[in-house]
Protein backbone atom coordinates (compact mmCIF):
# COMPACT_ATOMS: atom_id res chain seq x y z
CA UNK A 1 173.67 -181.35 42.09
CA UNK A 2 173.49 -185.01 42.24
CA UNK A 3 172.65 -186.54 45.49
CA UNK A 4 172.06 -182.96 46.66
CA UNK A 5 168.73 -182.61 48.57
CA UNK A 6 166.57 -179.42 47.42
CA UNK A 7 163.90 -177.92 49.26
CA UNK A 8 161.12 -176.42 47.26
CA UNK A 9 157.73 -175.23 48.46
CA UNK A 10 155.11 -177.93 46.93
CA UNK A 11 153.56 -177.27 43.95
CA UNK A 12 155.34 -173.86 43.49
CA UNK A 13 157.14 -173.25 39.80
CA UNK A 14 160.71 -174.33 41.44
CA UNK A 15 158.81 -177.68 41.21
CA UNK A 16 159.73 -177.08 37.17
CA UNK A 17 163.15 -175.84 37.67
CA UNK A 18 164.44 -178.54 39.75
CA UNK A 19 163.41 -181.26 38.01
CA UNK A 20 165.81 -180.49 35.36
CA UNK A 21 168.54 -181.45 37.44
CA UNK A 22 168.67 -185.14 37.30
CA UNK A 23 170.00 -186.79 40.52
CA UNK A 24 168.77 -184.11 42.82
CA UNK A 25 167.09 -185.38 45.96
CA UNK A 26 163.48 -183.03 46.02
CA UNK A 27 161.96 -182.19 49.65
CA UNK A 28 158.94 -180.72 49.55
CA UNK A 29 157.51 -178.32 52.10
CA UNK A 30 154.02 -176.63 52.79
CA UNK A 31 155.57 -172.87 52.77
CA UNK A 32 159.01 -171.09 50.80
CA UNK A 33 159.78 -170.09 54.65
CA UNK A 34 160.14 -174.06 55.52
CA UNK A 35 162.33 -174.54 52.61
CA UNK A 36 164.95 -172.12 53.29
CA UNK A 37 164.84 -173.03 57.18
CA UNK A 38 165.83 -176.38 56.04
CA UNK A 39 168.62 -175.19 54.46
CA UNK A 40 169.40 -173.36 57.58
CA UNK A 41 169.05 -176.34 60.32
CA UNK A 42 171.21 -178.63 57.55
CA UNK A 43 167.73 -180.76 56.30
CA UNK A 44 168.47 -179.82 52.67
CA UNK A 45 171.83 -178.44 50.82
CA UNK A 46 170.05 -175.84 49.37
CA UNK A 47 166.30 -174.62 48.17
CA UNK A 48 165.21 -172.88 45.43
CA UNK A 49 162.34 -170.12 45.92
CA UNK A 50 160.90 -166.82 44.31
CA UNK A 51 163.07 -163.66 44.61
CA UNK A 52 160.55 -161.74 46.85
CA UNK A 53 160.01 -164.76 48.98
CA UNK A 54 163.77 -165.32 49.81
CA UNK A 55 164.48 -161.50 49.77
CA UNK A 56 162.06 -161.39 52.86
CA UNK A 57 162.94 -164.70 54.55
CA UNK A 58 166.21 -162.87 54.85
CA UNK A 59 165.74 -159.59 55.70
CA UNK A 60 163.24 -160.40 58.96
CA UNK A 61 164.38 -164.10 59.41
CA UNK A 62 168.13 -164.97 58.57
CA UNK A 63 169.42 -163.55 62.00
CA UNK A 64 172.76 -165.83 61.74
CA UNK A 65 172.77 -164.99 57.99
CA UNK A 66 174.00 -168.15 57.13
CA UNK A 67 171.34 -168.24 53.68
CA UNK A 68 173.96 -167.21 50.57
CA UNK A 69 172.04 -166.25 47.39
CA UNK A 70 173.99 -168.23 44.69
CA UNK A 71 172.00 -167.73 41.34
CA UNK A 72 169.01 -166.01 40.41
CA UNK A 73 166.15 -165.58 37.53
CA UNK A 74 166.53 -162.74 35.27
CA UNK A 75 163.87 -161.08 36.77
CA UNK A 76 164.22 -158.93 40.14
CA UNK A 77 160.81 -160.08 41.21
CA UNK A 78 158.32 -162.50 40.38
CA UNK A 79 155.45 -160.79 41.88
CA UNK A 80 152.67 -160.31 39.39
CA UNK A 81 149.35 -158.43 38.81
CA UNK A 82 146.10 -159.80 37.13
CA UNK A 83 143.11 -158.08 36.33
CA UNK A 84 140.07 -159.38 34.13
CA UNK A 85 140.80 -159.40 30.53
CA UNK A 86 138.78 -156.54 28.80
CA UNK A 87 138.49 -154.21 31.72
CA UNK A 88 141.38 -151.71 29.75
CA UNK A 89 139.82 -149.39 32.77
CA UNK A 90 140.86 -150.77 35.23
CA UNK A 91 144.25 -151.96 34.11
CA UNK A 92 144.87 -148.22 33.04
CA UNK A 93 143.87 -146.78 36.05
CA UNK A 94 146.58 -149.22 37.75
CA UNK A 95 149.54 -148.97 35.94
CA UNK A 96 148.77 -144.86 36.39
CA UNK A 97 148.72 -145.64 40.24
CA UNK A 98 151.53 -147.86 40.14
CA UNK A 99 153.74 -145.13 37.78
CA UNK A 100 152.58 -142.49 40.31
CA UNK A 101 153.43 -144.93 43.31
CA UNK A 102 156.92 -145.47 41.80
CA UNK A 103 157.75 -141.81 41.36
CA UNK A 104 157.01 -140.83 44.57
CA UNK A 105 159.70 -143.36 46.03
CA UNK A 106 156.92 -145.14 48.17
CA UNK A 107 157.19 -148.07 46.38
CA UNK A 108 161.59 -148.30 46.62
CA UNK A 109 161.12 -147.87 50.13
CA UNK A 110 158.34 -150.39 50.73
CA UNK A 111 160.43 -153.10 48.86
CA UNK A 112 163.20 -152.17 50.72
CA UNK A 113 161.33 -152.47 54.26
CA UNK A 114 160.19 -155.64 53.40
CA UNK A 115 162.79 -157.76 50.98
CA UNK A 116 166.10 -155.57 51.78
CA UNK A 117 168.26 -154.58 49.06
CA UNK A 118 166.94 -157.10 46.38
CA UNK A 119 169.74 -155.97 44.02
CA UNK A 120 172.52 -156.61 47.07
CA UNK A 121 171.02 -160.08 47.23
CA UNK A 122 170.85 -160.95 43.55
């Protein structure tokens, strides 16, 4: 990737990633939607951004589809939950409405409205 301009979103964790790729040309950009339009209008050779981020940009953005997943993280998603530490309520009472939500197939569809077929695009 030398010479290669990135796009990242500023201060974001691809920040991390793609400074490990010595050489590579790092434009930085207030939102993950700005980085993957620069890709699209040519500004940068490629960007790298969350899963969930890209999944979207692509699904209600991408109309020429001209974006290309070309690697991924391990994960699916890199959407995450916090809750207080201690409050084993709480965080019980979630993961039994999030186990619920998932086995009703509300929460498939949902991703699916919103990202696409996340496992198409990995």
């Amino acid at each position: 990737m030398n010479g290669r301009k990135v796009a990242i979103k500023k201060g974001s964790s691809s920040e991390r990633v793609v400074k490990s790729f010595p050489g590579s040309i790092i434009v930085e950009y207030p939102e993950n939607a700005s980085a993957l339009h620069a890709v699209e209008t040519g500004e940068a050779d490629y960007a790298i951004c969350g899963n969930l981020t890209t999944a979207y940009y692509m699904t209600h953005t991408d109309d020429d589809n001209c974006l290309q997943v070309v690697g991924h993280s391990e994960r699916q998603d890199d959407l995450v939950v916090y809750a207080e530490k201690g409050n084993e309520e709480l965080i019980k009472k979630f993961n039994v409405a999030l186990s619920d939500y998932k086995k009703s197939g509300e929460y498939k569809r949902l991703i699916k409205f919103y990202f696409g077929d996340i496992e198409k695009q990995s």
